[in-house]
Protein backbone atom coordinates (compact mmCIF):
# COMPACT_ATOMS: atom_id res chain seq x y z
CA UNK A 1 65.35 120.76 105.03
CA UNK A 2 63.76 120.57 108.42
CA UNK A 3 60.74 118.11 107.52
CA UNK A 4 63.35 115.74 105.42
CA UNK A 5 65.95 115.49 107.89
CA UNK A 6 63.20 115.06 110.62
CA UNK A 7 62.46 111.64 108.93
CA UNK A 8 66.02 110.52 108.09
CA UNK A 9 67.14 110.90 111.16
CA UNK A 10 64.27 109.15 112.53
CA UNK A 11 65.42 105.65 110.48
CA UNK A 12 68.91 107.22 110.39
CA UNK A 13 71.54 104.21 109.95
CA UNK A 14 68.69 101.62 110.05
CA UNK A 15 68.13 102.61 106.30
CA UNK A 16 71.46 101.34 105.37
CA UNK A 17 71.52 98.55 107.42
CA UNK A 18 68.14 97.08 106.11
CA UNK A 19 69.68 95.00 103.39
CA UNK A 20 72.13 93.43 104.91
CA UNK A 21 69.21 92.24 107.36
CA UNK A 22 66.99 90.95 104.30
CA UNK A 23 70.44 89.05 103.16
CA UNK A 24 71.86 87.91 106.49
CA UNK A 25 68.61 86.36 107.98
CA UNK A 26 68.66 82.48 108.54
CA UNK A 27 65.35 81.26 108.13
CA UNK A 28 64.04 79.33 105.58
CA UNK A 29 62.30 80.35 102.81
CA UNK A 30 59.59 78.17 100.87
CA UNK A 31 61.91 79.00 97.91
CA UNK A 32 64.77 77.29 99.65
CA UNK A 33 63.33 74.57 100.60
CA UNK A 34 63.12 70.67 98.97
CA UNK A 35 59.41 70.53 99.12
CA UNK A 36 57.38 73.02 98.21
CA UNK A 37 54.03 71.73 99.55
CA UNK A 38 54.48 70.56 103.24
CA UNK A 39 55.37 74.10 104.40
CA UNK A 40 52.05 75.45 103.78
CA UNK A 41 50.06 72.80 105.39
CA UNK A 42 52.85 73.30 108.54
CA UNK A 43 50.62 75.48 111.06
CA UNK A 44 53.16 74.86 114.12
CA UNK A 45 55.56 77.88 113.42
CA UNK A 46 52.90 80.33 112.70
CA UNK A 47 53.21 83.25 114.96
CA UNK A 48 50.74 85.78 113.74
CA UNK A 49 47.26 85.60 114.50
CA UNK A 50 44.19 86.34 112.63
CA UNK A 51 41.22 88.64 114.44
CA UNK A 52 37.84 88.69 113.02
CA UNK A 53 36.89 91.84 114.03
CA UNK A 54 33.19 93.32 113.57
CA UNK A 55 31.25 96.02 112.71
CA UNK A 56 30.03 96.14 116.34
CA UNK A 57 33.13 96.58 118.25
CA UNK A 58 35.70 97.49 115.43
CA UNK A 59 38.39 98.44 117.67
CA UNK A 60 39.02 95.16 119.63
CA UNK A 61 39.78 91.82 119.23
CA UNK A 62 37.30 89.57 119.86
CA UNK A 63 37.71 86.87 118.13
CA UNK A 64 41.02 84.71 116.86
CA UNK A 65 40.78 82.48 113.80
CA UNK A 66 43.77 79.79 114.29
CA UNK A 67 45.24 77.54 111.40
CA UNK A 68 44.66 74.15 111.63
CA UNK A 69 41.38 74.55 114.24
CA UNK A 70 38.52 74.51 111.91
CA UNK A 71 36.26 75.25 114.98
CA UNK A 72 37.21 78.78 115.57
CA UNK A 73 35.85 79.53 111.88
CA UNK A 74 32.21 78.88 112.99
CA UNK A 75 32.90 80.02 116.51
CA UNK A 76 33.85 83.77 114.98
CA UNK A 77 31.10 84.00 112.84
CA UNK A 78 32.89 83.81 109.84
CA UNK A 79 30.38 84.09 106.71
CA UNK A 80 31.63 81.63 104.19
CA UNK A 81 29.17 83.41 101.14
CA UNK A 82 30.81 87.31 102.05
CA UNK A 83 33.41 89.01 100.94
CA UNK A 84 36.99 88.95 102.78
CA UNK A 85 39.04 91.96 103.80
CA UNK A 86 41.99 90.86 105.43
CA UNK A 87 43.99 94.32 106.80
CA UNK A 88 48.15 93.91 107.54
CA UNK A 89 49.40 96.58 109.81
CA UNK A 90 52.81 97.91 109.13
CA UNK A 91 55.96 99.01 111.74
CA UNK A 92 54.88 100.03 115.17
CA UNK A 93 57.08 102.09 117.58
CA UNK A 94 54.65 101.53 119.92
CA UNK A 95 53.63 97.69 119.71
CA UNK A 96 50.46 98.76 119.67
CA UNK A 97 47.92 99.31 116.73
CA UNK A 98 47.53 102.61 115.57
CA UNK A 99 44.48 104.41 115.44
CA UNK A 100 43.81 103.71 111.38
CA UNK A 101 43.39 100.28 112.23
CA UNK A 102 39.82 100.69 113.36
CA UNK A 103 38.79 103.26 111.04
CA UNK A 104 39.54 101.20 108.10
CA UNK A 105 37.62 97.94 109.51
CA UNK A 106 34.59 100.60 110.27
CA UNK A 107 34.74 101.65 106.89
CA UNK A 108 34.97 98.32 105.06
CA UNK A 109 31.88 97.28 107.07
CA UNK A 110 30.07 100.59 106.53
CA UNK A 111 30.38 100.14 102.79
CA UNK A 112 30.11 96.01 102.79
CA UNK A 113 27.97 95.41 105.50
CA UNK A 114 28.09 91.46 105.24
CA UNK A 115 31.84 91.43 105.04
CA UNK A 116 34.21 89.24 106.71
CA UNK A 117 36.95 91.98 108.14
CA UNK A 118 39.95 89.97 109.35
CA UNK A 119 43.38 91.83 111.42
CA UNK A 120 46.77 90.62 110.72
CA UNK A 121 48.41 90.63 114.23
CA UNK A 122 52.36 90.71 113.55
CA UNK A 123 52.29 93.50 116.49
CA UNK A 124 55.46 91.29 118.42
CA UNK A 125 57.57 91.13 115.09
CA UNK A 126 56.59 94.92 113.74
CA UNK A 127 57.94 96.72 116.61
CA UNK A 128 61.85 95.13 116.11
CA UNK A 129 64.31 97.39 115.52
CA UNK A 130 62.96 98.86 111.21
CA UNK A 131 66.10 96.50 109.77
CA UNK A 132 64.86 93.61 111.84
CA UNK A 133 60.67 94.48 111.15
CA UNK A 134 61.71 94.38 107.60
CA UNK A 135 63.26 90.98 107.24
CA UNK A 136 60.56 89.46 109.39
CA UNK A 137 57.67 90.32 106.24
CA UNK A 138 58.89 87.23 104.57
CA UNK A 139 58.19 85.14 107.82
CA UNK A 140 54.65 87.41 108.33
CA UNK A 141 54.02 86.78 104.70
CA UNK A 142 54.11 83.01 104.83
CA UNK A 143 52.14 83.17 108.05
CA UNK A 144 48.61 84.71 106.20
CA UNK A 145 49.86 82.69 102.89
CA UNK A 146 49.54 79.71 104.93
CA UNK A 147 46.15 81.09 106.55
CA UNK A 148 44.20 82.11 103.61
CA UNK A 149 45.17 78.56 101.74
CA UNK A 150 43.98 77.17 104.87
CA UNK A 151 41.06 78.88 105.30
CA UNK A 152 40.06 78.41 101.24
CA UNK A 153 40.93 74.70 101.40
CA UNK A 154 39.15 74.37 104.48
CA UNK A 155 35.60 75.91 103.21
CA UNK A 156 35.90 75.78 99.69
CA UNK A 157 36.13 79.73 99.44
CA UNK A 158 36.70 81.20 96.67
CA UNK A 159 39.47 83.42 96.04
CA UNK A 160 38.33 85.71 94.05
CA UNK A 161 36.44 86.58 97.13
CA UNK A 162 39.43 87.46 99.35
CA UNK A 163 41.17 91.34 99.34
CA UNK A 164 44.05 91.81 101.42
CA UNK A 165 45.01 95.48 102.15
CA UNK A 166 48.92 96.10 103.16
CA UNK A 167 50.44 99.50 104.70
CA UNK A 168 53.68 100.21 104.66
CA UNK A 169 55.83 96.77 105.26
CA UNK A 170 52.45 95.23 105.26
CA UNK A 171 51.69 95.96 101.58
CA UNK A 172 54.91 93.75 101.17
CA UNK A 173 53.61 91.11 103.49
CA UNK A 174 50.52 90.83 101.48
CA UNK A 175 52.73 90.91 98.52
CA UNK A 176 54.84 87.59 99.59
CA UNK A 177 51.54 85.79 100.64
CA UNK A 178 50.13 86.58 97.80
CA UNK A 179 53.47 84.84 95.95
CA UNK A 180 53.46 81.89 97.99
CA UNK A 181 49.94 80.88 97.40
CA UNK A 182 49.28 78.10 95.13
CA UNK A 183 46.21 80.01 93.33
CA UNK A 184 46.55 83.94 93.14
CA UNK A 185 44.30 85.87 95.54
CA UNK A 186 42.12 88.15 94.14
CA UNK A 187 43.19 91.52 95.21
CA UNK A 188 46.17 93.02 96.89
CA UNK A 189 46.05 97.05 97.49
CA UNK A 190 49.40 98.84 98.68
CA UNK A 191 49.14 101.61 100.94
CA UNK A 192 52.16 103.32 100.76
CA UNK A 193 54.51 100.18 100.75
CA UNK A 194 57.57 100.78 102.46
CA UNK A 195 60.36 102.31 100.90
CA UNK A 196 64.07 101.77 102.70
CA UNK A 197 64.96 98.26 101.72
CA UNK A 198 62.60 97.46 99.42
CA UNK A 199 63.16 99.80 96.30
CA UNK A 200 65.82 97.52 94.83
CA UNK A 201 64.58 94.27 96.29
CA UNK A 202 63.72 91.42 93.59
CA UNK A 203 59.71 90.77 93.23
CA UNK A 204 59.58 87.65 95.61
CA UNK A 205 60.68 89.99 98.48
CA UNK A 206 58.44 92.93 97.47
CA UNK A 207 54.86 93.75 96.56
CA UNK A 208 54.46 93.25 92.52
CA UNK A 209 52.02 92.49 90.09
CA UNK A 210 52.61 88.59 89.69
CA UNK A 211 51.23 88.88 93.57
CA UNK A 212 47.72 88.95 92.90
CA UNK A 213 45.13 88.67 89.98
CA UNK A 214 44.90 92.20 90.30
CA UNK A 215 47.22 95.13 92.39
CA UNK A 216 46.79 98.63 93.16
CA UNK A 217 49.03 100.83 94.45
CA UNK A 218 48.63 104.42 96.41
CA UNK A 219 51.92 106.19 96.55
CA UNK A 220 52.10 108.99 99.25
CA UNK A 221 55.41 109.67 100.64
CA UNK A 222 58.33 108.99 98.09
CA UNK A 223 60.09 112.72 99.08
CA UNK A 224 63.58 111.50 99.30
CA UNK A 225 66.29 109.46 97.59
CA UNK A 226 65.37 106.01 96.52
CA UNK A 227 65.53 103.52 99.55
CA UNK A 228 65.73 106.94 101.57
CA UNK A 229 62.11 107.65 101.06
CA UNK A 230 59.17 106.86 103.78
CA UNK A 231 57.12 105.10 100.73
CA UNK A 232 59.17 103.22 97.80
CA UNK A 233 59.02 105.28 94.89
CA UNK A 234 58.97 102.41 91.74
CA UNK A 235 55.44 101.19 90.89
CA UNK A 236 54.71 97.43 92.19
CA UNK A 237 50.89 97.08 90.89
CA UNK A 238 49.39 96.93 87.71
CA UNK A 239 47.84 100.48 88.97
CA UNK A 240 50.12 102.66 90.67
CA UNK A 241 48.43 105.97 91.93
CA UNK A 242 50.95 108.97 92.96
CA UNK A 243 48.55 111.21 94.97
CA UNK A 244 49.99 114.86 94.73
CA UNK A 245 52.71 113.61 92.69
CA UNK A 246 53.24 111.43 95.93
CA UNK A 247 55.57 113.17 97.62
CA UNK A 248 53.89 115.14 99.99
CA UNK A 249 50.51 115.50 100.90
CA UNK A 250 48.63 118.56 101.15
CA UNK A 251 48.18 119.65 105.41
CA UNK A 252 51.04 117.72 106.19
CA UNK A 253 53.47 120.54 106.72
CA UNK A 254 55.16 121.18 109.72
CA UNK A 255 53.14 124.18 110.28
CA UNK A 256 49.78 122.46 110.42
CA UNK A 257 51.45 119.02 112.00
CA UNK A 258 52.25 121.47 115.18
CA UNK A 259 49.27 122.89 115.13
CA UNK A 260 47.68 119.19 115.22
CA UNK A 261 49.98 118.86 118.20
CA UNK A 262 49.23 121.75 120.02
CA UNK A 263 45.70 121.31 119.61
CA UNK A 264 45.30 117.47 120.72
CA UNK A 265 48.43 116.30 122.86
CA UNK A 266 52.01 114.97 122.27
CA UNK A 267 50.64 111.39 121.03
CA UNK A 268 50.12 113.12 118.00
CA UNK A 269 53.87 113.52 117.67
CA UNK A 270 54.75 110.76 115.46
CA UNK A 271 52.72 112.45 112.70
CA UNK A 272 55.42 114.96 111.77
CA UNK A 273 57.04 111.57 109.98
CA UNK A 274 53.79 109.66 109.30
CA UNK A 275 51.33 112.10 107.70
CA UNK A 276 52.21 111.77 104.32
CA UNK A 277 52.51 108.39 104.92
CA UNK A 278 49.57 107.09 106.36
CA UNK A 279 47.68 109.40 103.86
CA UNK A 280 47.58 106.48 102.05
CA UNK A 281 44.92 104.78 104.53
CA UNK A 282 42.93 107.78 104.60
CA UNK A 283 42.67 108.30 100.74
CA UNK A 284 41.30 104.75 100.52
CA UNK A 285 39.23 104.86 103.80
CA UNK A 286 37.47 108.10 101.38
CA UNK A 287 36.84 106.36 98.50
CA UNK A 288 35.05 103.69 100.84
CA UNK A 289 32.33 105.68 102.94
CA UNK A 290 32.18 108.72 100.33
CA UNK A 291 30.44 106.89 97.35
CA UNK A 292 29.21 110.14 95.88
CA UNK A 293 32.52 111.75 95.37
CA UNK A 294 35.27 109.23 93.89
CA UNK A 295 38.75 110.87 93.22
CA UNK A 296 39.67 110.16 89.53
CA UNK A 297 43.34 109.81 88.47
CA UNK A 298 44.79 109.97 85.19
CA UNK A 299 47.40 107.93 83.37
CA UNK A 300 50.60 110.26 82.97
CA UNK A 301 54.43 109.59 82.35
CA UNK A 302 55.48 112.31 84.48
CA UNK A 303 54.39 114.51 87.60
CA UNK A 304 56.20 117.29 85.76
CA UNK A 305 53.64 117.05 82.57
CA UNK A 306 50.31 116.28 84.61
CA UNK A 307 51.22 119.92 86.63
CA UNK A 308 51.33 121.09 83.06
CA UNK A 309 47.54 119.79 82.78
CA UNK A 310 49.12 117.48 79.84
CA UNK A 311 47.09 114.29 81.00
CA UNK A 312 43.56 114.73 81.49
CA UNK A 313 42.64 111.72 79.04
CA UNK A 314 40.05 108.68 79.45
CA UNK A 315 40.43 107.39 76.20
CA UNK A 316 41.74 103.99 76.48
CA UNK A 317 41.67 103.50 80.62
CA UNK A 318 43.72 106.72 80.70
CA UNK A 319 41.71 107.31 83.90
CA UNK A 320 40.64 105.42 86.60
CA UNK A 321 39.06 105.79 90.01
CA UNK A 322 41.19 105.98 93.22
CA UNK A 323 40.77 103.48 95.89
CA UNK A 324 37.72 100.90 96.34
CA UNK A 325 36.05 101.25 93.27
CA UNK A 326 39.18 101.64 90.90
CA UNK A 327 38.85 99.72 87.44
CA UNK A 328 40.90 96.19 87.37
CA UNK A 329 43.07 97.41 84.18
CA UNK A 330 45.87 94.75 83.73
CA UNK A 331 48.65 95.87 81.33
CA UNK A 332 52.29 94.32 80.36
CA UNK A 333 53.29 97.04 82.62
CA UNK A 334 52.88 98.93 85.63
CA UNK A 335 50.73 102.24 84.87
CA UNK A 336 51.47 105.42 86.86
CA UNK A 337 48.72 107.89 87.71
CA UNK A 338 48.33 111.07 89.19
CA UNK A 339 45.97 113.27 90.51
CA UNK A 340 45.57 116.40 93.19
CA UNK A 341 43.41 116.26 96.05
CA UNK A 342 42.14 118.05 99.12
CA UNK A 343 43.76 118.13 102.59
CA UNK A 344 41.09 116.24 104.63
CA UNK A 345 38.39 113.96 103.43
CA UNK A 346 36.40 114.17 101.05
CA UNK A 347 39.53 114.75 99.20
CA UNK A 348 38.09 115.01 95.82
CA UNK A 349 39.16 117.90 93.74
CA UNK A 350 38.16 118.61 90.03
CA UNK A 351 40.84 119.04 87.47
CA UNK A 352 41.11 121.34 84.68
CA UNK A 353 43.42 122.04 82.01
CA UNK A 354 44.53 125.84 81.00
CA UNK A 355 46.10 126.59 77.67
CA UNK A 356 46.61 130.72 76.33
CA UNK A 357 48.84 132.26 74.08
CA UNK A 358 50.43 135.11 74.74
CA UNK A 359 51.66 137.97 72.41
CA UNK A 360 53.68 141.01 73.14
CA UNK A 361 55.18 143.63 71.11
CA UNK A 362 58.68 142.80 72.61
CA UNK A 363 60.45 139.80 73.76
CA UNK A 364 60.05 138.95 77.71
CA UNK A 365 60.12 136.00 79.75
CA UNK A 366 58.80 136.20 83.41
CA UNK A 367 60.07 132.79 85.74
CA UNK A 368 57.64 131.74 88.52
CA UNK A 369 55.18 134.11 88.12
CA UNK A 370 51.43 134.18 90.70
CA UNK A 371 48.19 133.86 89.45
CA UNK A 372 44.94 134.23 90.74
CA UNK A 373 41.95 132.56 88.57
CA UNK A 374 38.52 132.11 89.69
CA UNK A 375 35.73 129.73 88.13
CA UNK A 376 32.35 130.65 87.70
CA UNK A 377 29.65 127.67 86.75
CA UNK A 378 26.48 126.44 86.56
CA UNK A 379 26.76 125.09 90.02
CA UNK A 380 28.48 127.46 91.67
CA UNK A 381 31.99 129.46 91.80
CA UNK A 382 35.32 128.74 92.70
CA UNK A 383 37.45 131.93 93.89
CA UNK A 384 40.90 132.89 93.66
CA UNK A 385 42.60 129.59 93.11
CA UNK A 386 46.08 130.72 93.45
CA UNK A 387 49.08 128.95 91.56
CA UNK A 388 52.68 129.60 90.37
CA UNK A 389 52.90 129.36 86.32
CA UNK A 390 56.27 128.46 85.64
CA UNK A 391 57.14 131.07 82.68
CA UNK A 392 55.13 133.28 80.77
CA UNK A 393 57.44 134.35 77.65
CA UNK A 394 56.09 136.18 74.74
CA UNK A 395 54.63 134.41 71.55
CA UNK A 396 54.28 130.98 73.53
CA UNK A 397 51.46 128.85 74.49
CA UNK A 398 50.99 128.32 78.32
CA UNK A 399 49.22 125.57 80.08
CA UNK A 400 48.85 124.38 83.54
CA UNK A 401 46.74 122.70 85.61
CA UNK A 402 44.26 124.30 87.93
CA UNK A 403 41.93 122.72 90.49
CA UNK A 404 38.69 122.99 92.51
CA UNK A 405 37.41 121.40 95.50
CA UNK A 406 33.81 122.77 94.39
CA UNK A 407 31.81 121.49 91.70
CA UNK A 408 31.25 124.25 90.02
CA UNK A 409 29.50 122.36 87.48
CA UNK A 410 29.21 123.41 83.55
CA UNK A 411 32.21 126.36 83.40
CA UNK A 412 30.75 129.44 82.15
CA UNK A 413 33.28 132.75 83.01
CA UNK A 414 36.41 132.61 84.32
CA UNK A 415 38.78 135.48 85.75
CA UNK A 416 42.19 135.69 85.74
CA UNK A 417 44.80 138.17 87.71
CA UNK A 418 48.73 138.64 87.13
CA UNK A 419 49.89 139.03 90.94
CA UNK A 420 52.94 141.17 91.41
CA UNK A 421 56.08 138.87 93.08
CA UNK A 422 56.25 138.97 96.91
CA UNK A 423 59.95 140.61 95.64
CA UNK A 424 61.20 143.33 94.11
CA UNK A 425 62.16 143.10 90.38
CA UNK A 426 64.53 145.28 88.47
CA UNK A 427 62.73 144.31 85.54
CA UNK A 428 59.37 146.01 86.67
CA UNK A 429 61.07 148.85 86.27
CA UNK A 430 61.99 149.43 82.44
CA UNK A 431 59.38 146.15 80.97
CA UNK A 432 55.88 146.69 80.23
CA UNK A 433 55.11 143.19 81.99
CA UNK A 434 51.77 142.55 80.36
CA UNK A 435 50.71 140.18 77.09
CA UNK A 436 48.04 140.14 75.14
CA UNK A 437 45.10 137.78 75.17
CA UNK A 438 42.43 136.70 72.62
CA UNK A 439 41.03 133.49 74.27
CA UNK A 440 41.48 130.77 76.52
CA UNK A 441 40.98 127.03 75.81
CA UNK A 442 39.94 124.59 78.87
CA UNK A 443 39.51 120.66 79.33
CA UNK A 444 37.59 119.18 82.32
CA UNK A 445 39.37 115.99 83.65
CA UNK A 446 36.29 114.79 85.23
CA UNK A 447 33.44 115.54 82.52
CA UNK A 448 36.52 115.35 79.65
CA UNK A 449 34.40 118.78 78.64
CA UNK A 450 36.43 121.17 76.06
CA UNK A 451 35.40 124.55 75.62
CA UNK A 452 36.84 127.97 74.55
CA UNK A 453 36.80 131.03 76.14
CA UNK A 454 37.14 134.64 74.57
CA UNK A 455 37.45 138.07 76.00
CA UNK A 456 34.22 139.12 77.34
CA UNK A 457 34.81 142.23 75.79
CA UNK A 458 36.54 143.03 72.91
CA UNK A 459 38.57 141.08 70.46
CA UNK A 460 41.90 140.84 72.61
CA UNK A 461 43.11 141.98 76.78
CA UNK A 462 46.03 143.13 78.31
CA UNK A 463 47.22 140.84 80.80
CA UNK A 464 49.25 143.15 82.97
CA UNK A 465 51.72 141.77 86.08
CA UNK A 466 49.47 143.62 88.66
CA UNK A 467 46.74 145.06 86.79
CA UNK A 468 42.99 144.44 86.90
CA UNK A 469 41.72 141.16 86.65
CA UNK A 470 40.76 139.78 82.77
CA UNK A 471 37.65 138.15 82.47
CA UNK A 472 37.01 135.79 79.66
CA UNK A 473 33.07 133.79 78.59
CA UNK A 474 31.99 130.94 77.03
CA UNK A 475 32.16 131.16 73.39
CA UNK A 476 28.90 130.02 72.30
CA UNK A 477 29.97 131.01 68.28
CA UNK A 478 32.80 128.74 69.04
CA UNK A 479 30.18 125.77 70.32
CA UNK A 480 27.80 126.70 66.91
CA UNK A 481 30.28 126.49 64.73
CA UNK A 482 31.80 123.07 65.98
CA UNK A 483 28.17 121.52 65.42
CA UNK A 484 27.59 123.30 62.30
CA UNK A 485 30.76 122.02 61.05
CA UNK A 486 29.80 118.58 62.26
CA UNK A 487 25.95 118.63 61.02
CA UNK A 488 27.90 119.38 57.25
CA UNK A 489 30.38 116.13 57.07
CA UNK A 490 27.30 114.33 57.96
CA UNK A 491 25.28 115.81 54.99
CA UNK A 492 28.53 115.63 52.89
CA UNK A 493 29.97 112.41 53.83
CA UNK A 494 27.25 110.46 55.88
CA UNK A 495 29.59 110.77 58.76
CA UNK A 496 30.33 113.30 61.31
CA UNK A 497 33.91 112.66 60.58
CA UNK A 498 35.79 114.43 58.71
CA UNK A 499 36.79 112.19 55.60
CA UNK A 500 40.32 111.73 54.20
CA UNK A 501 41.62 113.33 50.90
CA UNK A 502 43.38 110.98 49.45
């Protein structure tokens, strides 16, 4: 209650406002207008400016590039045969940039070195009033639509060359300019486009997928109603990732937010609404500098059935990477993905999928109940990974999803405790509150490894709510007999597949 109405009341009746803005505002749109070429080639009313920044002195602006001056391309250095990054900044309380800003041009350069890293400047029209900020991304739009046609026409560039990264209202910026150009830019990524005023906004006022040859989408604060939510909740992109279900991040509770506050002044105050936010940023700026450790996300219809470990697929571009390196899948329609990660970078985290049944001499159901699991590999181990299983019942098949920030490598053992509740139940009292156990099936998201595990000892375990922990091993038998099964269809059949009856 106290984090949620910490952000409402920070837009409070500017949410509601916002579309009348977007509706009552009386400039022209190219849409509107008789001719639909003139506009473009119009460089008077352009009030944004364009900074080539570089890897040198990342966090100033050197440099302008100005419409309609060819000179100023060769006098920044521009490097007609690199790559372009062009970066739009979002709302600013402060009309100042914020501190992402140069972290994401330092990145960019640290993983393309010859890159040309260009700085939307819409500082004077961000900093309005939200309602106002908001209706000014068409005008900011049409600004860099009008630059990068310039700047293509101009040196022949090509545009598959040019990636323009959006935050917040900027990832609807980039999604108007990338609307209003006459040949579709390469790349458009979303960080967390902005939410209030958007979410039922047609697709010429909004990020989408017709914006671009190819868009991706990270999705990190949608906690709240629709148009009520820091981060629009509907996917815009052909690729739209939901981080954490995209809600809320992991670290960005009050708890640790006042802690960040305590720690390194009162500037850091604005982070209490912005964390999940501008997680967005960060998640990319990761999948930039840390090469060796790309977060993988997985295609999934709901949050609800990935937490149940439902989705760990990458048949058929089920999967994809987050961020820099993702895979350009276009599809009819917009794919959601999901995936856990860390609370600082790298945020990488390794996903498994749990299934057991569960038997019991009598009927029981247990709601919300702790676990403790730990994974032991080839690599290493992973130790009490704590999570809340929604219901254990008797004579029912359980899965979940668990997660690791280690690699552990090839899973060999893993351990399993039943935690008591934190409260008292008058059900501990008369019910056994235990199952048994005879093995344990898991699925590796990121290896798409499948393996069972049985009782280390024994034929079958008592789970018990409290007990001693249940330790279950590799089944090699279960491994032999797979390949044995497969080595006779091939002798049988020519094929390891198993062959139809019919």
């Amino acid at each position: 209650m106290g984090k949620q109405s910490i952000y409402i009341l920070f837009f409070g009746v500017c949410f509601i406002k916002t579309c009348a803005s977007f509706s009552n505002t009386t400039e022209a749109t190219p849409s509107s207008t008789g001719n639909t070429t003139s506009w473009i080639e119009n460089f008077s009313d352009i009030e944004s400016k364009f900074s080539l920044r570089t890897a040198d002195t990342p966090d100033e602006d050197m440099c302008y590039i100005i419409p309609g001056q060819p000179d100023t391309i060769a006098g920044c250095d521009f490097k007609r045969d690199s790559q372009t990054f062009v970066v739009i900044h979002g709302w600013t309380v402060t009309g100042m940039y914020e501190s992402w800003v140069v972290k994401l041009v330092k990145a960019l350069y640290e993983r393309e070195p010859a890159a040309n890293v260009l700085v939307v400047d819409w500082l004077a029209r961000a900093q309005q009033h939200y309602p106002t900020s908001a209706a000014y991304t068409k005008l900011v739009g049409r600004d860099v639509a009008k630059f990068v046609s310039w700047l293509q026409a101009e040196l022949k560039y090509p545009w598959e060359k040019i990636h323009v990264l959006g935050y917040s209202l900027g990832a609807h910026v980039a999604g108007i300019a990338g609307f209003l150009t006459k040949q579709r830019i390469s790349r458009i990524t979303g960080l967390d486009p902005a939410g209030p005023g958007f979410e039922y906004a047609d697709d010429q006022s909004t990020l989408s997928p017709d914006d671009a040859e190819f868009v991706d989408v990270l999705h990190t604060n949608t906690r709240g109603s629709p148009d009520r939510s820091i981060g629009i909740q509907r996917p815009v992109g052909h690729v739209d990732i939901y981080p954490n279900g995209g809600t809320f991040q992991p670290g960005c509770d009050l708890q640790n937010t006042v802690m960040m506050i305590a720690t390194s002044g009162f500037h850091y105050m604005d982070q209490i609404v912005k964390c999940s936010h501008e997680r967005s940023i960060h998640l990319f700026i990761d999948s930039l500098v840390n090469q060796e450790k790309q977060s993988l996300a997985f295609r999934c219809g709901t949050k609800e059935a990935f937490n149940n470990g439902l989705c760990l697929s990458c048949r058929k571009n089920r999967c994809n990477k987050l961020g820099y390196e993702v895979s350009k899948v276009r599809s009819r329609r917009s794919v959601r993905m999901f995936l856990k990660t860390r609370e600082a970078m790298p945020f990488k985290v390794f996903h498994y999928q749990v299934k057991l049944h569960l038997f019991s001499q009598q009927n029981q159901t247990f709601i919300e109940q702790p676990i403790k699991i730990t994974l032991l590999g080839t690599n290493g181990v992973k130790e009490d990974i704590a999570l809340v299983v929604p219901q254990l019942s008797t004579n029912s098949t359980i899965s979940f999803l668990l997660t690791s920030d280690v690699d552990i490598g090839d899973l060999l053992m893993v351990k399993m405790v039943w935690e008591k509740d934190s409260f008292l139940s008058l059900s501990s009292w008369w019910s056994s509150s235990s199952f048994l156990v005879r093995k344990m099936r898991i699925k590796a998201g990121e290896t798409q490894a499948r393996a069972v595990f049985t009782v280390k000892q024994g034929d079958i375990v008592h789970l018990v709510k409290g007990g001693e922990e249940i330790v279950f091993v590799k089944s090699e038998e279960d491994e032999a007999s797979r390949k044995q099964r497969r080595m006779h269809r091939l002798k049988m059949y020519g094929s390891s597949f198993k062959q139809s009856t019919m």
